[in-house]
N, C-alpha and C. Protein backbone atom coordinates (compact mmCIF):
# COMPACT_ATOMS: atom_id res chain seq x y z
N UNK A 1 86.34 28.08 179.61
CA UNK A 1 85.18 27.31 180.02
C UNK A 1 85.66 25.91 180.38
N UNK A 2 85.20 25.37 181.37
CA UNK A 2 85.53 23.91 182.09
C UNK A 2 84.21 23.15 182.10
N UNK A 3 84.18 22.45 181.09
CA UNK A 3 83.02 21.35 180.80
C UNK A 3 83.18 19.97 181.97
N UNK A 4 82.11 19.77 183.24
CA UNK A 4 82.00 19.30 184.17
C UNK A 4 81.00 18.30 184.47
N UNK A 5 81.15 16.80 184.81
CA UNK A 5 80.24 15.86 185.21
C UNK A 5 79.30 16.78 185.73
N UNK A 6 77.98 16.15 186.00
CA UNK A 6 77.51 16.51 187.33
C UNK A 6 78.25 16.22 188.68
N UNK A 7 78.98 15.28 188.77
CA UNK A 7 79.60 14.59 190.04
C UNK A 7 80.95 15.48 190.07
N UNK A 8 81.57 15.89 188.93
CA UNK A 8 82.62 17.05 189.12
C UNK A 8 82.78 18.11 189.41
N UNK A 9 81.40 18.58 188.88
CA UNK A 9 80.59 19.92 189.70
C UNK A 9 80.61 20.36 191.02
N UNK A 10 79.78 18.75 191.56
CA UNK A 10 79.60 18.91 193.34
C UNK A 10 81.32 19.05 193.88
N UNK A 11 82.06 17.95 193.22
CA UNK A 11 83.35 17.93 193.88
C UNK A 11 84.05 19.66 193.56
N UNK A 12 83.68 19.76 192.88
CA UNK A 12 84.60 21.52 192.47
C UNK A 12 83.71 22.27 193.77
N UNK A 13 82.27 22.31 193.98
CA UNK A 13 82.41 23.45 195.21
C UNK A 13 81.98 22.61 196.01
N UNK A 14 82.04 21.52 196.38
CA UNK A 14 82.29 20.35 197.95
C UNK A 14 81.12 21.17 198.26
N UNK A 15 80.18 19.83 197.65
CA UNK A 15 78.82 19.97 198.10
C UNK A 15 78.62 18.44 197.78
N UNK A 16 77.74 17.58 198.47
CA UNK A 16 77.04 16.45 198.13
C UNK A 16 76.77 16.22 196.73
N UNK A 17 75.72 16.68 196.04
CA UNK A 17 75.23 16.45 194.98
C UNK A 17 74.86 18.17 194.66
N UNK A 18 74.98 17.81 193.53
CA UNK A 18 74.49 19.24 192.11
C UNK A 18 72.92 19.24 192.70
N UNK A 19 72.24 18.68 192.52
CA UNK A 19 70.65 18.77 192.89
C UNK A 19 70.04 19.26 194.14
N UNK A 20 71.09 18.43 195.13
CA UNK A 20 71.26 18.97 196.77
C UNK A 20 71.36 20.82 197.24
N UNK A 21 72.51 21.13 195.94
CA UNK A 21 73.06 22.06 196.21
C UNK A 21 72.01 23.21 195.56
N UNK A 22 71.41 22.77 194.39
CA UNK A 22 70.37 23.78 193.93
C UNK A 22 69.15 23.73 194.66
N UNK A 23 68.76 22.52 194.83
CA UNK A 23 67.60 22.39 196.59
C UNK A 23 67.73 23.39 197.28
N UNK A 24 68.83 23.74 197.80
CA UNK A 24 69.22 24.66 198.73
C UNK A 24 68.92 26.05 198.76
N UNK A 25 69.73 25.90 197.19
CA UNK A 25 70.06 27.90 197.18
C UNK A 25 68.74 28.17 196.76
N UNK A 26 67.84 27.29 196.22
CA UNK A 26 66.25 27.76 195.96
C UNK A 26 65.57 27.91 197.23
N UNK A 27 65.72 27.44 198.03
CA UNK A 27 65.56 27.70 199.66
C UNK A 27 65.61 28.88 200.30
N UNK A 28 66.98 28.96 200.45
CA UNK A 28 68.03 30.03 200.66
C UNK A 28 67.60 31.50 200.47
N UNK A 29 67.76 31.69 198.54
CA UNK A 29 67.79 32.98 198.04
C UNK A 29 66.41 33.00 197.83
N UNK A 30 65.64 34.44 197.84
CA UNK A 30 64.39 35.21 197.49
C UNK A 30 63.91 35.28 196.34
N UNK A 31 63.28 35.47 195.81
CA UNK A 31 62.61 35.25 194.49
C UNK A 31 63.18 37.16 194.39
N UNK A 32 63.80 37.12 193.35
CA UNK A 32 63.97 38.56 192.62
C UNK A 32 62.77 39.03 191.63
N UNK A 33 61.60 39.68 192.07
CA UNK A 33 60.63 39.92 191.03
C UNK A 33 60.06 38.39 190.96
N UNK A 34 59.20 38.44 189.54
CA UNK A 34 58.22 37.32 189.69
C UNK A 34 58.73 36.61 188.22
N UNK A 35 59.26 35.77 188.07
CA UNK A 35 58.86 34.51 186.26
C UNK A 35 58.67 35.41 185.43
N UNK A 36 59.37 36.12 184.54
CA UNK A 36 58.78 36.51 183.53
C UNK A 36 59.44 35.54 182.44
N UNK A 37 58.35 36.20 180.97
CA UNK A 37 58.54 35.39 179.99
C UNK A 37 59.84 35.82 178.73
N UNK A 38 60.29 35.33 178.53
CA UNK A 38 61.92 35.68 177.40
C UNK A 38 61.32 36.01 176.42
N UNK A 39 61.83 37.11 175.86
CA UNK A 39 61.47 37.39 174.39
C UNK A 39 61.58 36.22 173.26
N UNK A 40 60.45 36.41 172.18
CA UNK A 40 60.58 34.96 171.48
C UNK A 40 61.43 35.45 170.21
N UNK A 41 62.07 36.92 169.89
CA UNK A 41 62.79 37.23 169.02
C UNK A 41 64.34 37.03 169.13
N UNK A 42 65.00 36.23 168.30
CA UNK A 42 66.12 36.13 168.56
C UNK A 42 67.47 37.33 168.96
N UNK A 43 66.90 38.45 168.35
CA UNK A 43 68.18 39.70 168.30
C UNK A 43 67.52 40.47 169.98
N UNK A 44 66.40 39.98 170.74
CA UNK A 44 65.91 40.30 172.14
C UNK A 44 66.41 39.02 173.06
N UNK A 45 66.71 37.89 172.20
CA UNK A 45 67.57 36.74 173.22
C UNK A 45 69.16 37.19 172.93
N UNK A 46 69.49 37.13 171.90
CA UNK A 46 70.88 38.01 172.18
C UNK A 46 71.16 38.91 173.17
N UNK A 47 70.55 39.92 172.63
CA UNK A 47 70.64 41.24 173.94
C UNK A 47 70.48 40.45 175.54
N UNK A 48 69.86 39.86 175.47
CA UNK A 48 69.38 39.22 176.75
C UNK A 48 70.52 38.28 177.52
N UNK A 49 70.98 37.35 176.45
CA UNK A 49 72.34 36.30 176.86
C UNK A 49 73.40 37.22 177.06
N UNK A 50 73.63 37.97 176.23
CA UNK A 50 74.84 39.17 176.80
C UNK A 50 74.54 40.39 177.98
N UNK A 51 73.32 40.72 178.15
CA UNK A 51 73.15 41.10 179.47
C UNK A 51 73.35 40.45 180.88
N UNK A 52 72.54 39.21 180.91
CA UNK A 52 72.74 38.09 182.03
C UNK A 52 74.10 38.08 182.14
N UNK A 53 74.79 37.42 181.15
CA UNK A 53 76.20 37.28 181.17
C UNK A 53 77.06 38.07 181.69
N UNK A 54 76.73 39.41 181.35
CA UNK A 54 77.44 40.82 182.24
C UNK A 54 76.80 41.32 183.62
N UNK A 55 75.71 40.55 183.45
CA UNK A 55 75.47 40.49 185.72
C UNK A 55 75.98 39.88 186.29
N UNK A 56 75.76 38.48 185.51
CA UNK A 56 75.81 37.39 186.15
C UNK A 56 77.42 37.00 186.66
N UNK A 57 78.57 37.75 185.86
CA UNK A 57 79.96 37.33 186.22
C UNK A 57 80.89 38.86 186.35
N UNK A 58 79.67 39.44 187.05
CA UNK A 58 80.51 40.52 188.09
C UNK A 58 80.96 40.25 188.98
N UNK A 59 81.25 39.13 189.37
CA UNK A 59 81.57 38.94 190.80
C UNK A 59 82.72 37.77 191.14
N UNK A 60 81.92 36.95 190.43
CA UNK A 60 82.56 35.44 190.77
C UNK A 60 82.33 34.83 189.19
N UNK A 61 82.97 33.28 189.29
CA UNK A 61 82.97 32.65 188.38
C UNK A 61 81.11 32.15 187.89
N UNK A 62 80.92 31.56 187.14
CA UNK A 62 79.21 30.87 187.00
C UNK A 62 79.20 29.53 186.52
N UNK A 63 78.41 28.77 186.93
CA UNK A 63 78.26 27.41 186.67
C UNK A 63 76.50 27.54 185.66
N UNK A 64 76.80 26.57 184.60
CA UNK A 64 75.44 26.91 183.40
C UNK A 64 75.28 25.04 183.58
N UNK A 65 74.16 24.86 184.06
CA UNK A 65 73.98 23.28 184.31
C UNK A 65 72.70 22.95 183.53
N UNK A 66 73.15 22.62 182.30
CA UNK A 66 72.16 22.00 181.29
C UNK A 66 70.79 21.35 181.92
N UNK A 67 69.78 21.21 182.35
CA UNK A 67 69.17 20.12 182.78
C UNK A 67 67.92 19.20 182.17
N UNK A 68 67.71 19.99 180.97
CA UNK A 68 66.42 19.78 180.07
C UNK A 68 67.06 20.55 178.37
N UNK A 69 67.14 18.87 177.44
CA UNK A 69 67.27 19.76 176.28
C UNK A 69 66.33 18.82 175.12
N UNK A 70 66.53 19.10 174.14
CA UNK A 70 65.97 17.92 173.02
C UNK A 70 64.46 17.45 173.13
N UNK A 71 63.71 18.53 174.29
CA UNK A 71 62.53 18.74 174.24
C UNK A 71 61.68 18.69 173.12
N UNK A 72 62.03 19.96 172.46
CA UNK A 72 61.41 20.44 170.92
C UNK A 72 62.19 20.47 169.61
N UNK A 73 62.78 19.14 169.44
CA UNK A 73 63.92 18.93 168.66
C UNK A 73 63.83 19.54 166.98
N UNK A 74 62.65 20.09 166.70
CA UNK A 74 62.45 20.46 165.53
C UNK A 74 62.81 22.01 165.72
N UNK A 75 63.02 22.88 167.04
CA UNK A 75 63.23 24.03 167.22
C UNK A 75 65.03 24.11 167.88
N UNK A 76 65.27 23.29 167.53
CA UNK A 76 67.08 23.21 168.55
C UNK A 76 67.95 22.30 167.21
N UNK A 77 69.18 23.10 167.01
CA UNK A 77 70.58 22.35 166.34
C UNK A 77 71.45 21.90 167.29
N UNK A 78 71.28 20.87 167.62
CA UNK A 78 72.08 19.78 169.01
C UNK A 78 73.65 19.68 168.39
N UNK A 79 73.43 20.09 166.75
CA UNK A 79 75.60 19.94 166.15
C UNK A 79 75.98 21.20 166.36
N UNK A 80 75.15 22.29 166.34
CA UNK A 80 75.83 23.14 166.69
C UNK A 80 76.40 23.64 168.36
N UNK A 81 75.65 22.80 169.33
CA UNK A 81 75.96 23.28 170.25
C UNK A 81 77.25 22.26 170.77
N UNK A 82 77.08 20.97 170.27
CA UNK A 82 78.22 19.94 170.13
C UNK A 82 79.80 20.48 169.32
N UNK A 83 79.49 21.02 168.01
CA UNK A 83 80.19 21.90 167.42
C UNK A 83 81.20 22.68 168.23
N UNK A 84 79.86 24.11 169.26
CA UNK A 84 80.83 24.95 170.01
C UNK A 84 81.73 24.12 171.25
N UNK A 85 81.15 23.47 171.81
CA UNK A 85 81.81 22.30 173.12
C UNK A 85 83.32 21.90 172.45
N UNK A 86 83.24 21.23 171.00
CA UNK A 86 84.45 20.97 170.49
C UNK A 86 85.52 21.95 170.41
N UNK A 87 84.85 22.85 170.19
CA UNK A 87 85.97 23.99 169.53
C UNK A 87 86.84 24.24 170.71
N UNK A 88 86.06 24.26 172.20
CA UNK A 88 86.55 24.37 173.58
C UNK A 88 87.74 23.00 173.55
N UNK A 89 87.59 21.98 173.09
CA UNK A 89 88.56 21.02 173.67
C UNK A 89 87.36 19.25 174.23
N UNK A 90 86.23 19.87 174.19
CA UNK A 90 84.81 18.82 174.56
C UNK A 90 84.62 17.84 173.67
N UNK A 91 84.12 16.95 173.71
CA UNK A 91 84.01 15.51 173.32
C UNK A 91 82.78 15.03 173.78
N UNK A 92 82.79 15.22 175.07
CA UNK A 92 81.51 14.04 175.86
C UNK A 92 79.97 14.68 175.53
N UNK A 93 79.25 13.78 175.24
CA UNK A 93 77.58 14.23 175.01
C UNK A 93 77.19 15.06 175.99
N UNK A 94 76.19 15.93 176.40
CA UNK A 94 75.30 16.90 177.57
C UNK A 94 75.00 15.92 178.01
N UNK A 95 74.73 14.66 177.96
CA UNK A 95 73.78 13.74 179.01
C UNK A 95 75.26 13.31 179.78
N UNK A 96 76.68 13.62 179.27
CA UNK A 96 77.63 12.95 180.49
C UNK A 96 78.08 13.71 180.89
N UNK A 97 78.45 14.83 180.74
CA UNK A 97 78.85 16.41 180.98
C UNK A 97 78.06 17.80 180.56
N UNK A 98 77.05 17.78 181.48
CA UNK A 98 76.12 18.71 181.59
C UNK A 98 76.29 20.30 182.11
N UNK A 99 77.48 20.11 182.88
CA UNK A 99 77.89 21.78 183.66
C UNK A 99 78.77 22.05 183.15
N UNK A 100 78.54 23.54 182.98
CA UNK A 100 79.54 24.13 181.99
C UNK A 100 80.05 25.46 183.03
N UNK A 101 81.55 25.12 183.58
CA UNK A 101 82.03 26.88 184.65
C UNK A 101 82.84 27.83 183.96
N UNK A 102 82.08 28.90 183.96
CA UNK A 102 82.72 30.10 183.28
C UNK A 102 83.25 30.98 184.14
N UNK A 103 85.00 31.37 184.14
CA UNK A 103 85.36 32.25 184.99
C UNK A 103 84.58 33.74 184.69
N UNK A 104 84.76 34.74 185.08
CA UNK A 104 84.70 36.50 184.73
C UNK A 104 84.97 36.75 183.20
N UNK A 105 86.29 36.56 183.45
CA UNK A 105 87.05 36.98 182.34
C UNK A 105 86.85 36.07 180.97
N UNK A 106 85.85 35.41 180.85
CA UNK A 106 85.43 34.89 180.13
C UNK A 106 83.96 34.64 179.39
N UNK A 107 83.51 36.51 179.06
CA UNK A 107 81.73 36.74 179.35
C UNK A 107 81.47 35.88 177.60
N UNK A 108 82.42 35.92 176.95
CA UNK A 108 81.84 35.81 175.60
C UNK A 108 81.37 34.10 175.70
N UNK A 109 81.96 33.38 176.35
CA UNK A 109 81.62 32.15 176.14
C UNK A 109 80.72 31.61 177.00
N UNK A 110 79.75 32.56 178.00
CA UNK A 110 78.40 32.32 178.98
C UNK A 110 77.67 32.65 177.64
N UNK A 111 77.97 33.78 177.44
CA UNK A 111 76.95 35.00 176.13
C UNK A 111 77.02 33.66 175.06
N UNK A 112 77.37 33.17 174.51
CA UNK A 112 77.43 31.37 173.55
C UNK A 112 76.70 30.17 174.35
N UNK A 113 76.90 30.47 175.33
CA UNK A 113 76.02 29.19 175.73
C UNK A 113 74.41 29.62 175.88
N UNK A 114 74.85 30.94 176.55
CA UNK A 114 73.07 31.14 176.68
C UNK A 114 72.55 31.47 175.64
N UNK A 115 72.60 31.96 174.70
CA UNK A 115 72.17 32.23 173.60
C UNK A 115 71.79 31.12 172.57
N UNK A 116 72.43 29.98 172.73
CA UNK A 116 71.80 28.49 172.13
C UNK A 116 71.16 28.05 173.22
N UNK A 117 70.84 28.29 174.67
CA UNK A 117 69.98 27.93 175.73
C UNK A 117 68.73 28.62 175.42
N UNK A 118 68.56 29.95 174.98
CA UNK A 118 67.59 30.64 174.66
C UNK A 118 66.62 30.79 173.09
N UNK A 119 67.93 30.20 172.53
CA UNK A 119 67.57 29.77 171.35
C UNK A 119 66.38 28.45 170.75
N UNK A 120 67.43 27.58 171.80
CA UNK A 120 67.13 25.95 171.45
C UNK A 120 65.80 25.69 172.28
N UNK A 121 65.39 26.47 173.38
CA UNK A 121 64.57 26.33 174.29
C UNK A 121 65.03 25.29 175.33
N UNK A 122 65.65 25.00 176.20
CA UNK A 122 66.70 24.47 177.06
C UNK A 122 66.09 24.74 178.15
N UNK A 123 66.46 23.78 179.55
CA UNK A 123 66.72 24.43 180.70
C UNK A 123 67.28 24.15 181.40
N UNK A 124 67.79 25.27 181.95
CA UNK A 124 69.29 25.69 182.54
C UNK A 124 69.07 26.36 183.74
N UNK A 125 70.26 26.00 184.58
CA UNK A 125 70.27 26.37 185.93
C UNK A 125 71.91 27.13 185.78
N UNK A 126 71.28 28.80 186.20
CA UNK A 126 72.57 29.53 186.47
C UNK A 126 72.79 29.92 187.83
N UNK A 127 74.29 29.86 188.34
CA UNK A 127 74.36 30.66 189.63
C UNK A 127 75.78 30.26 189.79
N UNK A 128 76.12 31.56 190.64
CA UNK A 128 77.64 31.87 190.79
C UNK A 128 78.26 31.08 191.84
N UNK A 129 79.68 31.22 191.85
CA UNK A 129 80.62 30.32 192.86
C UNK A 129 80.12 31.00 194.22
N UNK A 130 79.82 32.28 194.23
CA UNK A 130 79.55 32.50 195.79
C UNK A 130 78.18 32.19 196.02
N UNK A 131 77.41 32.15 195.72
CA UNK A 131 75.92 31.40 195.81
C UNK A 131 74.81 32.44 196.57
N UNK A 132 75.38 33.49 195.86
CA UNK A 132 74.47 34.68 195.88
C UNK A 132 73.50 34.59 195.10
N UNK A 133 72.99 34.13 193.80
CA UNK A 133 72.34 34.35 192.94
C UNK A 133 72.20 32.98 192.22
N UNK A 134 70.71 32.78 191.85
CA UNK A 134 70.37 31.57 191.06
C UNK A 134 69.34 31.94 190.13
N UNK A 135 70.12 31.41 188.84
CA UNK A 135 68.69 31.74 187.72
C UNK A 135 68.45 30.30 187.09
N UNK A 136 66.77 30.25 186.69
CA UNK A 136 66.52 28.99 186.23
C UNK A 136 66.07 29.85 184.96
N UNK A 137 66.11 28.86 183.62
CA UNK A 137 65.66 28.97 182.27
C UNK A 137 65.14 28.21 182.67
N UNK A 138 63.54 28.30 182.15
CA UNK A 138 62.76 26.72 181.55
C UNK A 138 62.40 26.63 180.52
N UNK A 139 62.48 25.68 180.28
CA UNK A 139 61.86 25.20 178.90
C UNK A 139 60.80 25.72 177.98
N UNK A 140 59.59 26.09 179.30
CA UNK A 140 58.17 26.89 178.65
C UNK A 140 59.24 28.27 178.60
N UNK A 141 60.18 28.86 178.10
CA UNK A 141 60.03 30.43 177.80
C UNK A 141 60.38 31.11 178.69
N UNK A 142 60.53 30.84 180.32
CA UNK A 142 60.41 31.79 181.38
C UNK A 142 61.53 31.80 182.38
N UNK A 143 61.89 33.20 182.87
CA UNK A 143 63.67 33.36 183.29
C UNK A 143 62.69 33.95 184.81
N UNK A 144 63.52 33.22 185.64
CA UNK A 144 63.25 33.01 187.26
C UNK A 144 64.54 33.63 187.88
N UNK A 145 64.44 34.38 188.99
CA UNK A 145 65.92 35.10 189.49
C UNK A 145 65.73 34.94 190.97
N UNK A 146 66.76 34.25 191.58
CA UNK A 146 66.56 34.34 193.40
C UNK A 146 68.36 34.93 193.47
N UNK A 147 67.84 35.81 194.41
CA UNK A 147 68.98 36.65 194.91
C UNK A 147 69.47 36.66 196.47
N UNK A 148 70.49 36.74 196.97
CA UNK A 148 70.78 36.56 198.47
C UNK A 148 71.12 38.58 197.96
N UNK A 149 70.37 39.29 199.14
CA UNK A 149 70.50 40.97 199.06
C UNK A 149 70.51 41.60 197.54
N UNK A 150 71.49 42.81 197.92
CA UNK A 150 70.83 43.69 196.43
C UNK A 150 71.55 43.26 195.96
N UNK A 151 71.61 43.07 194.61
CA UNK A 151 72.34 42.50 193.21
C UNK A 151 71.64 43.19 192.04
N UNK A 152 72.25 43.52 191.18
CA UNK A 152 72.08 44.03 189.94
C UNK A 152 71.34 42.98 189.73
N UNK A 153 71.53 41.73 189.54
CA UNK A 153 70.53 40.86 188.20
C UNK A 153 69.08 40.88 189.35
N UNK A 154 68.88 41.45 190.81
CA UNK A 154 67.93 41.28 191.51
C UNK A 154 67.26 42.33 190.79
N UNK A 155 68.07 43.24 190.79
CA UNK A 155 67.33 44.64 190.13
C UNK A 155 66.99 44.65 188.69
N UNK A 156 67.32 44.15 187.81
CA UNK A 156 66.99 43.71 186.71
C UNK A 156 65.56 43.08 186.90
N UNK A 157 65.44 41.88 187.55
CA UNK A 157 64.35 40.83 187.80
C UNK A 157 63.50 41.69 188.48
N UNK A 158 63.21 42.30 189.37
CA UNK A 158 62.14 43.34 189.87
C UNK A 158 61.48 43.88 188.65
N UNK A 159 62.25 44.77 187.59
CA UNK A 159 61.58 45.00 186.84
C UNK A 159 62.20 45.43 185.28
N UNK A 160 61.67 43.87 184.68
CA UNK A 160 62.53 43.30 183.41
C UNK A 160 61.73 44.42 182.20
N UNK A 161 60.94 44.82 182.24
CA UNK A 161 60.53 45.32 180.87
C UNK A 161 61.25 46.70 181.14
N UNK A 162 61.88 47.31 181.89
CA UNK A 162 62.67 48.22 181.82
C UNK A 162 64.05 47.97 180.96
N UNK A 163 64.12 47.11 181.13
CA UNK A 163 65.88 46.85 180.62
C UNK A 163 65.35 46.30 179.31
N UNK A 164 64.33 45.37 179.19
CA UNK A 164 63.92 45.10 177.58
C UNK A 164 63.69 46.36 176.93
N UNK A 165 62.96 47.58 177.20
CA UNK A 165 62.73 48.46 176.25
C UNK A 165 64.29 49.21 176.06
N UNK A 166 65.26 49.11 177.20
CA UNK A 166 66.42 49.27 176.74
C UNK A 166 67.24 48.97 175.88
N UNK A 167 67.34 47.17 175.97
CA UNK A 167 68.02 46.82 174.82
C UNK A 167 67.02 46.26 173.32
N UNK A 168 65.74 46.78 173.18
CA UNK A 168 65.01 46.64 171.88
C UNK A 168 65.63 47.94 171.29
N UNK A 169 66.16 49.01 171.95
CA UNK A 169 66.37 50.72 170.96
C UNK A 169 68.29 50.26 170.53
């Protein structure tokens, strides 16, 4: 995992600005299915962070861009997610290094971030180096999917309570 300015971000895929660049691909890519809402059980956000995680870095590397945290600070442990950042080699607060790039070969440590993103109630902007695919977490509870063509996480997002009654058994 490569813990990234916002301004190191844009320079890693030579784009103007991080904001510019998500402007875009929300433009760009199609809404996959409609907003649904995240399970509020933690062992259904597990299943969930390790699913995304295994769509989401079939392909290419993923960028996880913090953008909303410390919302509901009585529902979020801000040392533990400071904690995991350290263990990586991290130092700098989320307000100075907010993007976090995860190669492929590296699902367990997306599956750690999202899982205190889903946990803490966070929101987060996911999407891959080829800029096929963009997912937003928000804060209220709800996972948003825009896809450029067919993609597994498109097919997932069409229709999510299929794959939830999957991973609840």
């Amino acid at each position: 995992m490569n813990v990234l300015t916002k301004d190191d971000a844009a320079e890693k895929m030579k784009v103007e600005t991080l904001d510019s660049c998500l402007y875009q691909l929300s433009k760009r890519l199609l809404p996959a299915g409609t907003p649904f809402a995240i399970p509020p059980q933690s062992k259904a956000q597990t299943a969930l962070a390790k699913f995304l995680a295994y769509l989401l870095l079939e392909n290419s590397g993923v960028y996880v861009y913090l953008s909303r945290w410390s919302l509901h600070p009585s529902t979020e442990h801000l040392e533990l997610f400071y904690g995991y950042r350290r263990s990586v080699g991290e130092t700098r607060p989320l307000s100075e290094a907010p993007v976090h790039f995860i190669e492929p070969a590296s699902r367990h440590e997306l599956e750690s971030v999202l899982c205190m993103v889903l946990f803490f109630g966070w929101e987060a902007w996911l999407f891959d180096e080829t800029g096929n695919t963009l997912v937003r977490i928000t804060n209220d509870g709800k996972l948003e999917v825009r896809a450029g063509g067919q993609t597994n996480i498109g097919a997932f997002a069409a229709d999510p309570a299929k794959y939830f009654l999957a991973m609840a058994s």
